[in-house]
N, C-alpha and C. Protein backbone atom coordinates (compact mmCIF):
# COMPACT_ATOMS: atom_id res chain seq x y z
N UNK A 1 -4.06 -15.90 5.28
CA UNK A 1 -3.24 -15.94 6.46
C UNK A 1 -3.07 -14.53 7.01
N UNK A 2 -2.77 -14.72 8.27
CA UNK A 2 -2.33 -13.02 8.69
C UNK A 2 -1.62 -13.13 10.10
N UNK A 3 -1.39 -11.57 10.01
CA UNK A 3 0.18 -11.66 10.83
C UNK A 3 -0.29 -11.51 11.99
N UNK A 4 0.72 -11.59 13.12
CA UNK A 4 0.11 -11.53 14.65
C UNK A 4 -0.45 -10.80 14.96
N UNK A 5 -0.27 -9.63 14.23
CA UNK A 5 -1.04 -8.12 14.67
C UNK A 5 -2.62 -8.11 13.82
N UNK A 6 -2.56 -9.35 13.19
CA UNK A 6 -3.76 -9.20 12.66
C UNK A 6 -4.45 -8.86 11.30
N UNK A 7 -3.22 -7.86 10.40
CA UNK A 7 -3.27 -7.65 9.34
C UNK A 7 -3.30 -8.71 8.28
N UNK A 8 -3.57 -9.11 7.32
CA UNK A 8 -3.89 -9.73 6.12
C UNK A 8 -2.89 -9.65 5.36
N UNK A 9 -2.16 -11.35 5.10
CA UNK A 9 -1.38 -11.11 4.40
C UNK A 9 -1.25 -11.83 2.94
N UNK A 10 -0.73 -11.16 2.06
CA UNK A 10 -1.27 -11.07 0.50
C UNK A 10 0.20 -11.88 -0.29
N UNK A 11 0.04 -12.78 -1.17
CA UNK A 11 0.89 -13.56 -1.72
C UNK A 11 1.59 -12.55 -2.63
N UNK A 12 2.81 -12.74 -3.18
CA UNK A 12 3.25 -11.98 -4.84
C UNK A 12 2.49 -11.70 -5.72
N UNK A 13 1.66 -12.89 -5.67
CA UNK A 13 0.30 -12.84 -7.42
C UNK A 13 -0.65 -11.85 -6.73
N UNK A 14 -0.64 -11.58 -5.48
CA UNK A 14 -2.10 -10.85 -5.51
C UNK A 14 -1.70 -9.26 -5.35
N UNK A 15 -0.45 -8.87 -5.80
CA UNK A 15 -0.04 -7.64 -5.84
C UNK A 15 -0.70 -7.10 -7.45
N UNK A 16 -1.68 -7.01 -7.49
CA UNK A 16 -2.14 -6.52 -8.64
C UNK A 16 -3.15 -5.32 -8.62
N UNK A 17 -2.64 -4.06 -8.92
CA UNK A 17 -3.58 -3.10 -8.56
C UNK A 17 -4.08 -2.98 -9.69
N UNK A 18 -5.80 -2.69 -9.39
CA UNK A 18 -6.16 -1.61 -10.08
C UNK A 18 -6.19 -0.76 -10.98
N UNK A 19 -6.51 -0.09 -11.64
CA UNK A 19 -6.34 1.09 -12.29
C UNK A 19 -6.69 2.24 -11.25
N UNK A 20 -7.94 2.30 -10.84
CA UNK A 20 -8.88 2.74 -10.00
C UNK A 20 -7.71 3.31 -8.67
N UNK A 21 -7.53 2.16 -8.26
CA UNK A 21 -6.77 2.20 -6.88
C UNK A 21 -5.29 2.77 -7.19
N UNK A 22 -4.38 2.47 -8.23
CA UNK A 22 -3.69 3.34 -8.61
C UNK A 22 -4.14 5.02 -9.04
N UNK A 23 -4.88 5.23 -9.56
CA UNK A 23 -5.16 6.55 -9.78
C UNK A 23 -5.53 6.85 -8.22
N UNK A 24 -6.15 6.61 -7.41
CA UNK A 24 -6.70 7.37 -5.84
C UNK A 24 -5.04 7.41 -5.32
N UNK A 25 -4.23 7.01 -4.98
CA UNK A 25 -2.98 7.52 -4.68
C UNK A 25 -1.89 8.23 -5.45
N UNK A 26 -1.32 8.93 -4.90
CA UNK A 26 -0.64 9.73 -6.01
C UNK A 26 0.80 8.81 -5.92
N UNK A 27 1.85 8.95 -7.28
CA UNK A 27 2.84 8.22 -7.43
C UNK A 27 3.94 8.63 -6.63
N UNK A 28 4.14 9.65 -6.26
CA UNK A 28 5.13 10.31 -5.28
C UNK A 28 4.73 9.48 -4.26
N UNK A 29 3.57 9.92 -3.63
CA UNK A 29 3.34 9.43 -1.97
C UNK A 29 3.26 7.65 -2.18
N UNK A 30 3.08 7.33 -2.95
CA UNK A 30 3.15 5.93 -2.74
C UNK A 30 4.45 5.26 -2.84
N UNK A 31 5.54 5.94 -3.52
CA UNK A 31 6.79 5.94 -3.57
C UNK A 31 7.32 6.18 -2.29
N UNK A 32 7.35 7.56 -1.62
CA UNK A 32 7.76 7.23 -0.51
C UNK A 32 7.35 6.94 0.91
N UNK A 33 6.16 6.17 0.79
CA UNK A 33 5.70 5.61 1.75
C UNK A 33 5.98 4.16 1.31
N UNK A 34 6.27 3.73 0.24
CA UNK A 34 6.62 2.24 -0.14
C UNK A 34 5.46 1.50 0.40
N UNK A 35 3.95 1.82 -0.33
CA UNK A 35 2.57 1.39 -0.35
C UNK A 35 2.18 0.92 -1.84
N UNK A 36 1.93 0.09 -2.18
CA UNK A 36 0.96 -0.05 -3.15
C UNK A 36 -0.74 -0.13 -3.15
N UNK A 37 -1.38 1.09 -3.40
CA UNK A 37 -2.78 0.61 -3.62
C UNK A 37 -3.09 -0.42 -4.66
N UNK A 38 -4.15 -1.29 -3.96
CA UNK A 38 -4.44 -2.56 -4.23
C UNK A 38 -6.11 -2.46 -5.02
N UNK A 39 -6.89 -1.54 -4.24
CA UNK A 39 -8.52 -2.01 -4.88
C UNK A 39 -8.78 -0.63 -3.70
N UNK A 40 -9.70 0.03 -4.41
CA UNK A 40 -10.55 1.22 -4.34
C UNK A 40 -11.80 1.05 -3.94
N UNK A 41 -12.97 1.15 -3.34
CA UNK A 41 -14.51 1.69 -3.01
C UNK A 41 -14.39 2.82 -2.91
N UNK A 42 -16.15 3.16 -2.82
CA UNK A 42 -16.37 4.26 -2.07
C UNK A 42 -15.98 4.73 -1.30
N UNK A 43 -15.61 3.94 0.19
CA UNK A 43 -15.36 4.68 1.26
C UNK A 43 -14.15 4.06 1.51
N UNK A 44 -13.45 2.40 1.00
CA UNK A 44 -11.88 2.03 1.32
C UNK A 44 -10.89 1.93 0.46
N UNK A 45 -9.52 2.05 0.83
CA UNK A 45 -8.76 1.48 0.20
C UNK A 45 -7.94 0.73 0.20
N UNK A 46 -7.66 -0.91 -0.21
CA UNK A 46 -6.38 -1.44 0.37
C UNK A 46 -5.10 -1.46 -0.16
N UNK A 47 -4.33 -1.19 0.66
CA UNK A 47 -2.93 -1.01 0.49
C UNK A 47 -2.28 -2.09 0.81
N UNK A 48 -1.22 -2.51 -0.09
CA UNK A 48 0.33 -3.55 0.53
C UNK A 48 1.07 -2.34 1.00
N UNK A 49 1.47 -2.91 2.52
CA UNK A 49 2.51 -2.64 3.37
C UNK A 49 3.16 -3.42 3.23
N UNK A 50 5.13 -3.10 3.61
CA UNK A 50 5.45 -4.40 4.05
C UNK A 50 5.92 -4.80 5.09
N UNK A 51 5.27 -4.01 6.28
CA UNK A 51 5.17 -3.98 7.75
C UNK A 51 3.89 -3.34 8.14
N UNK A 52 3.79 -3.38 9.47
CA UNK A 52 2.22 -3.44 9.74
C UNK A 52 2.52 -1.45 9.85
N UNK A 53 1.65 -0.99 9.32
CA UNK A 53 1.35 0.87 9.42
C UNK A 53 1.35 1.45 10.70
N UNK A 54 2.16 2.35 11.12
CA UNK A 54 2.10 3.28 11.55
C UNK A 54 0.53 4.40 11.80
N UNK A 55 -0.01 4.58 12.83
CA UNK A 55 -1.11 5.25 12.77
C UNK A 55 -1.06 6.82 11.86
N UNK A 56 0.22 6.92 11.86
CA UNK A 56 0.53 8.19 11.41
C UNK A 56 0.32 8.32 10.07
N UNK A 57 1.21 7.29 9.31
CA UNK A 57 1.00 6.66 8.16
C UNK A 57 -0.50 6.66 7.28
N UNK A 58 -1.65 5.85 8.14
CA UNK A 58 -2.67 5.33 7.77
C UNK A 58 -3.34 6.91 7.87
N UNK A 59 -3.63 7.73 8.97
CA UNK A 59 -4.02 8.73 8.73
C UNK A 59 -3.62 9.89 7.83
N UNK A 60 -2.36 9.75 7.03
CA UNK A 60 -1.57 10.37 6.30
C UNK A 60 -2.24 10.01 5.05
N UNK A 61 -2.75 8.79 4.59
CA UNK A 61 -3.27 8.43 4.04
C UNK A 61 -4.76 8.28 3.49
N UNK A 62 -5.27 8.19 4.62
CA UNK A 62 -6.86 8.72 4.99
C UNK A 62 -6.96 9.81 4.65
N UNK A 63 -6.31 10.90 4.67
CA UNK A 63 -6.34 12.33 4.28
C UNK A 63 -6.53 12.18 3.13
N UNK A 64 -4.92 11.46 2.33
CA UNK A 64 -4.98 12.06 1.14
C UNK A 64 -5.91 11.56 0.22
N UNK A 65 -6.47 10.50 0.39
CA UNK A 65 -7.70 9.77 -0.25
C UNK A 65 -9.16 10.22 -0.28
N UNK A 66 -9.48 10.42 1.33
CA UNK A 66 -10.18 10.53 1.78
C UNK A 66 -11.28 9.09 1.80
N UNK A 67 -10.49 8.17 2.38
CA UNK A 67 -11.08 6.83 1.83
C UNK A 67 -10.38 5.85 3.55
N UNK A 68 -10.67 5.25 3.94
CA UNK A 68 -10.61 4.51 5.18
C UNK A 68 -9.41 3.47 4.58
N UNK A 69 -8.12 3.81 5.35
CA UNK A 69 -7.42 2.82 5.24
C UNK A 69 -7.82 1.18 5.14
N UNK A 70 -7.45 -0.03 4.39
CA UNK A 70 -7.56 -1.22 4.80
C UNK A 70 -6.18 -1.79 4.18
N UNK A 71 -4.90 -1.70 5.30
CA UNK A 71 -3.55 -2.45 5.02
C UNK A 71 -3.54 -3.99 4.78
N UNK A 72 -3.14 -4.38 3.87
CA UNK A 72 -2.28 -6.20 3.72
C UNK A 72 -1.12 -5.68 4.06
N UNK A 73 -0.51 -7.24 4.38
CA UNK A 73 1.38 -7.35 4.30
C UNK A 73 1.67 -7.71 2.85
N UNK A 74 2.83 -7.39 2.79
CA UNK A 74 3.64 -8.23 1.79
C UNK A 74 4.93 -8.03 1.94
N UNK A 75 5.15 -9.24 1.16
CA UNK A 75 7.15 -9.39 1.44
C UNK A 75 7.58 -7.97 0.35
N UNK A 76 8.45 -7.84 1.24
CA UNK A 76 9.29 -6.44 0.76
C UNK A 76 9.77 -6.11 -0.39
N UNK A 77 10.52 -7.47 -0.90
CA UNK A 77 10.98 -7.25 -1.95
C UNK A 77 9.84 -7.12 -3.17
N UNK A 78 8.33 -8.13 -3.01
CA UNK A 78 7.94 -8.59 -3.76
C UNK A 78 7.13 -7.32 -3.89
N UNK A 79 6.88 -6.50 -2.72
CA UNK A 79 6.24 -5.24 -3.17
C UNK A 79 7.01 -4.10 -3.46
N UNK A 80 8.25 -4.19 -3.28
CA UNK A 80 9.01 -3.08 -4.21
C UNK A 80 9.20 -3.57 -5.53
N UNK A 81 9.38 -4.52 -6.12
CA UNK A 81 8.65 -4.54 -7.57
C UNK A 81 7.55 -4.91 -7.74
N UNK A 82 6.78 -4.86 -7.28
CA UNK A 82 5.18 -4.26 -7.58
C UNK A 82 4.63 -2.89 -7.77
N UNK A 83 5.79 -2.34 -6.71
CA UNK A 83 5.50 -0.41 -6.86
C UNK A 83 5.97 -0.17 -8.03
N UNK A 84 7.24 -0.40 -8.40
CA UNK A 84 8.09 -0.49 -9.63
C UNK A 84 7.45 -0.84 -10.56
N UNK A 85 6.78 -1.66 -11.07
CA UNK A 85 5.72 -1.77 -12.24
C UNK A 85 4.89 -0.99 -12.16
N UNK A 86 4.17 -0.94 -10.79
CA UNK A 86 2.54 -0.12 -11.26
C UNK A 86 3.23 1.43 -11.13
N UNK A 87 4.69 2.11 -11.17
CA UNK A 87 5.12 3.15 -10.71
C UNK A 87 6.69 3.37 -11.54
N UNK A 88 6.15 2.96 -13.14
CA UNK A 88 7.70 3.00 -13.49
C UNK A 88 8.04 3.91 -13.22
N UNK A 89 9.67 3.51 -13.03
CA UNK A 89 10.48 5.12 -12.76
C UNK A 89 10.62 5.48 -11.79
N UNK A 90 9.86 4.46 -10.60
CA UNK A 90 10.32 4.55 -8.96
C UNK A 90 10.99 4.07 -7.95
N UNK A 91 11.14 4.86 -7.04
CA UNK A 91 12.22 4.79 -6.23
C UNK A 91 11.66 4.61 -4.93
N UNK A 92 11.61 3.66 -4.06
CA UNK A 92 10.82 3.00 -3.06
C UNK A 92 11.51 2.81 -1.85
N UNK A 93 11.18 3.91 -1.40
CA UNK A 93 11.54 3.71 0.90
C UNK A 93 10.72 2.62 1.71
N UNK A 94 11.56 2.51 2.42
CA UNK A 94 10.62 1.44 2.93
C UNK A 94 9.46 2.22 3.69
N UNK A 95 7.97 1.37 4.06
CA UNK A 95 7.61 2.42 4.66
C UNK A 95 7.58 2.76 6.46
N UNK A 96 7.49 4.04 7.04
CA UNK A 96 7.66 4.18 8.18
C UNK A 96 6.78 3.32 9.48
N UNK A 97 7.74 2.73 10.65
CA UNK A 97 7.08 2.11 11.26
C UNK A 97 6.57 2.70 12.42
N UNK A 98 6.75 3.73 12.52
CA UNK A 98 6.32 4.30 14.19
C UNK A 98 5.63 5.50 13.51
């Protein structure tokens, strides 16, 4: 399913990252961008949002990877404990919408 804007949106169970995709983001920035990386390539990475990204955001991100954004949704709560597991010990903003 996906949202009006088009983004892809990802159930509770499919909040399961990686190892891979956790290591390409760092735990700070994924903390306070309130992102979970999801799955890693060569050249992408997808992230749970739990609103659709900010261009600012995605290129903030693109940097730090160096890997082509690819955002899902997810419900908020269900991905702040998702960050919280794959990020014990964190503390999760929501992330920015403009």
């Amino acid at each position: 399913m996906s949202s009006p804007d088009g983004i892809r949106r990802v159930e509770p169970a499919q909040l399961r990252p990686t190892a891979q995709a956790l290591a390409t983001l760092l735990a700070v920035d994924a903390r306070r961008l309130g992102v979970l990386p999801l799955a890693v390539d060569d050249t992408r990475i997808v992230l749970a949002f739990s609103s659709a990204p900010s261009g600012s955001v995605v290129a903030e991100i693109a940097m730090a990877t160096a890997k082509n954004v690819v955002p899902v949704l997810a419900d908020r709560g269900a991905l702040a404990e998702a960050i919280g597991l794959a990020y014990p010990g964190a503390t999760v903003s929501p992330a920015p919408t403009h």
